[in-house]
N, C-alpha and C. Protein backbone atom coordinates (compact mmCIF):
# COMPACT_ATOMS: atom_id res chain seq x y z
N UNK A 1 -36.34 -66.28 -22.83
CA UNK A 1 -37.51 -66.87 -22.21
C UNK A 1 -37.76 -66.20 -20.86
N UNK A 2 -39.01 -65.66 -20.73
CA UNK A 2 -39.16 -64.95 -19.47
C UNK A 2 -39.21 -66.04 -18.38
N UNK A 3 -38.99 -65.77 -16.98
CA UNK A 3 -39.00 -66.79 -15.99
C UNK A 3 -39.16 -65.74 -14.56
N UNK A 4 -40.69 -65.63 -13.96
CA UNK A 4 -41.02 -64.97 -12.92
C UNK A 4 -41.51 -63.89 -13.20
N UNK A 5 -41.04 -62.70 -12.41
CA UNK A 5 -40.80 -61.32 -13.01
C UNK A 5 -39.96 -60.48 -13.78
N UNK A 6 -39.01 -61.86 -14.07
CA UNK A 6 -38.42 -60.59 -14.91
C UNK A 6 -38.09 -61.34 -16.51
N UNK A 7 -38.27 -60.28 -17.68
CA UNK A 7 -37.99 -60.80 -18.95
C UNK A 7 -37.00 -60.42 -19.70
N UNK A 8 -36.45 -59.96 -21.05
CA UNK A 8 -35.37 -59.55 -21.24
C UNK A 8 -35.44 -57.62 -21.50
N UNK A 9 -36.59 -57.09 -21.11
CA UNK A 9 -36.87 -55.95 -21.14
C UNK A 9 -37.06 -55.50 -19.60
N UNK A 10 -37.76 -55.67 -19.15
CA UNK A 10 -38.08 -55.23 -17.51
C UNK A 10 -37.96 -56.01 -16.79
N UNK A 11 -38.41 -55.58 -15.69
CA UNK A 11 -38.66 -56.07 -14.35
C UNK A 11 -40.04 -56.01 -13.48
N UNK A 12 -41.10 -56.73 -13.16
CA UNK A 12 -42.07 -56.70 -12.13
C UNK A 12 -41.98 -55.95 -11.18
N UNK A 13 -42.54 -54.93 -10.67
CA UNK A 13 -42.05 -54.69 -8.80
C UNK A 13 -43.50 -54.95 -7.98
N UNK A 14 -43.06 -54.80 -6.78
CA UNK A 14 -44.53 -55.04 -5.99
C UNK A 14 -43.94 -53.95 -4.87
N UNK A 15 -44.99 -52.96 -4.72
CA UNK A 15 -44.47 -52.06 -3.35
C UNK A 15 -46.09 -52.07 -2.80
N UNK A 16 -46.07 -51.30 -1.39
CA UNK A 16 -47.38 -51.20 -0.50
C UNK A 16 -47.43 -49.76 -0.71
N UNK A 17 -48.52 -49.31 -1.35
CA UNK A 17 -48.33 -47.56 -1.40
C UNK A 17 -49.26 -46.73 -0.11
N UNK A 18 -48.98 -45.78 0.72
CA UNK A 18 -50.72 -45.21 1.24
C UNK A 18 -50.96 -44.67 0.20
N UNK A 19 -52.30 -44.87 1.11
CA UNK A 19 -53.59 -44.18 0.04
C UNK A 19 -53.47 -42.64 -0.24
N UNK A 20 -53.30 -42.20 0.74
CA UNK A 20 -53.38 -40.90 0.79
C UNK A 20 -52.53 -40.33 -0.71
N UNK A 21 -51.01 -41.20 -0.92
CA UNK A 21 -49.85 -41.31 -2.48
C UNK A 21 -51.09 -42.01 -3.59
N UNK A 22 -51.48 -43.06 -3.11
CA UNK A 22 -52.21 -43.03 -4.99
C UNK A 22 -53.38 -42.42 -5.21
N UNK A 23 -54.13 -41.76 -4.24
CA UNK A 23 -55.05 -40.49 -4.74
C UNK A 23 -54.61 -39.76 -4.95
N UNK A 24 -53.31 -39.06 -4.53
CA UNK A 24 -52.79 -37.96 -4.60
C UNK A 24 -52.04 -38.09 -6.63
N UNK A 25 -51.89 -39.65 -6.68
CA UNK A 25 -51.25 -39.45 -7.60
C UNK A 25 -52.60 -40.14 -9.43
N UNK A 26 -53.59 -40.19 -8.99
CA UNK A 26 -54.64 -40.53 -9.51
C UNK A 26 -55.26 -38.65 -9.94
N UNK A 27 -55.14 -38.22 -9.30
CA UNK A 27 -55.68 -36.49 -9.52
C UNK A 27 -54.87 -35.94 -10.15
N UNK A 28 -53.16 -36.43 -10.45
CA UNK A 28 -52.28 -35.81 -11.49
C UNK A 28 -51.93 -36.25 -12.93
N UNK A 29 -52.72 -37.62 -12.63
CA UNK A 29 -52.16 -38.47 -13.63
C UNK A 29 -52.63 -37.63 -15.07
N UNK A 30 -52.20 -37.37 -16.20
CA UNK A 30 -52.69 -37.11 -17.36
C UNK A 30 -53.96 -38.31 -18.08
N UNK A 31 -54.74 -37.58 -18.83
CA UNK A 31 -55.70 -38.32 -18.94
C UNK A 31 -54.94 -39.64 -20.45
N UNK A 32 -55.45 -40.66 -20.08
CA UNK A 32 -55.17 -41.97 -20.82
C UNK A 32 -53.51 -42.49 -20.85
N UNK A 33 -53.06 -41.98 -19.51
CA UNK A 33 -51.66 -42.14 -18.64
C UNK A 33 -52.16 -43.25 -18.05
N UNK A 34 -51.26 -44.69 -17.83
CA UNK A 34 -51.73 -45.80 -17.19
C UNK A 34 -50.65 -45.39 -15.60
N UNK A 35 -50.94 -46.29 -14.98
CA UNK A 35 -50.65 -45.97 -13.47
C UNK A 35 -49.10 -46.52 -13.61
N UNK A 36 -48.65 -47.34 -14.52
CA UNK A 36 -47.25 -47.62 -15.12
C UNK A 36 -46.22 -47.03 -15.58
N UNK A 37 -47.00 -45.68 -16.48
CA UNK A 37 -46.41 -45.04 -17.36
C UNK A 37 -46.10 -43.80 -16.25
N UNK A 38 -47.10 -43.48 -15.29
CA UNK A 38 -46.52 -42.29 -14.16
C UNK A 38 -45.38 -42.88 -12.96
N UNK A 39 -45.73 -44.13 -12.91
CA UNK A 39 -44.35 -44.53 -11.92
C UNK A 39 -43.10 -44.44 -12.72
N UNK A 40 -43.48 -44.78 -13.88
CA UNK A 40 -42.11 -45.06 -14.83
C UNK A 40 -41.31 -43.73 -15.19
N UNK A 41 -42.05 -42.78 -15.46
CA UNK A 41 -41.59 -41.34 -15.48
C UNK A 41 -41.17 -40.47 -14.22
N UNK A 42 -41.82 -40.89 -13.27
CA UNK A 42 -41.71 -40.71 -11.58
C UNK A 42 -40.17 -40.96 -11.56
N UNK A 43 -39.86 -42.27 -11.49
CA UNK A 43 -38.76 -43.39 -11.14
C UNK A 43 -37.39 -42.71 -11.52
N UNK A 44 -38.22 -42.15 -13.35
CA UNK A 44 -36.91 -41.64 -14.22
C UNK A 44 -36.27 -40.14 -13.30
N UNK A 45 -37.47 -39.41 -13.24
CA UNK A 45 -37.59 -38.41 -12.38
C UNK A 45 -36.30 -37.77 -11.16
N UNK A 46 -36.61 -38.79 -10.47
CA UNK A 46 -36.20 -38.81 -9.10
C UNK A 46 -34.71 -39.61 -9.20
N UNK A 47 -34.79 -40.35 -10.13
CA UNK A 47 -32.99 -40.88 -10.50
C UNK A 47 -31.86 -39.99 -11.41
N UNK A 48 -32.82 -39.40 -11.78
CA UNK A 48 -31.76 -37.85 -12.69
C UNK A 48 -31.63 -36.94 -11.30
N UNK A 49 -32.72 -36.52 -10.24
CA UNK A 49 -32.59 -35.05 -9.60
C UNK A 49 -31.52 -36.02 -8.15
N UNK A 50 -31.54 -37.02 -8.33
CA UNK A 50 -30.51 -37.57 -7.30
C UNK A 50 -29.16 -37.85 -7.76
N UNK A 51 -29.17 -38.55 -9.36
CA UNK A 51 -27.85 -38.25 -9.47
C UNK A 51 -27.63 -36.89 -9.57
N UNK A 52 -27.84 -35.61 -10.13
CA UNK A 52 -27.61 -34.64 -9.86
C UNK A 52 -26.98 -34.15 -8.77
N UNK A 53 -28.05 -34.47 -7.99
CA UNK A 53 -27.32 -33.95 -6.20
C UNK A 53 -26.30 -34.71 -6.13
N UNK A 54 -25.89 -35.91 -6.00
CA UNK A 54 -24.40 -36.77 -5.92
C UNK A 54 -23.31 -36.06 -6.82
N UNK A 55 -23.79 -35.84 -7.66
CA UNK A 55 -22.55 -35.11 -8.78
C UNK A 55 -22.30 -33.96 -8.14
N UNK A 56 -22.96 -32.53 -7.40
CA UNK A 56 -22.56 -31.60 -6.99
C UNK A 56 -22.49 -31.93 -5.10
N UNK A 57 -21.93 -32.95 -4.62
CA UNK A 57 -21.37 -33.53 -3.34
C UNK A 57 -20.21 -33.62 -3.37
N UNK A 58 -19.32 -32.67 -2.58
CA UNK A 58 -17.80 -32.60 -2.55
C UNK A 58 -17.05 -34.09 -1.84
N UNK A 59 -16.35 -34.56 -2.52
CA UNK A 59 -15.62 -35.56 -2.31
C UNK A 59 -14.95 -35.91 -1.37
């Protein structure tokens, strides 16, 4: 049973973006890409090229 934002698949978020980031990211988006599906690939993005960098950080 979902309760708030979150259900047994996701999670809700709420962030404040500038403008200057969602035009910038409205001019890349692929066409019939929802504004969900580019954060969501973004998100994936940036959590692979960071664990990356942590994995090659000497101990």
């Amino acid at each position: 049973m979902a309760t708030g934002t979150t259900n047994a698949k996701s999670q809700a978020l709420k962030a404040r973006v500038p403008h200057e980031i969602v035009n910038a990211m409205e001019s890349v988006k692929e066409t019939g890409e929802s504004t969900s599906q580019f954060i969501i690939a973004s998100m994936q993005g940036e959590i692979k090229r960071r664990q990356r960098r942590k994995a090659k950080e000497p101990e």
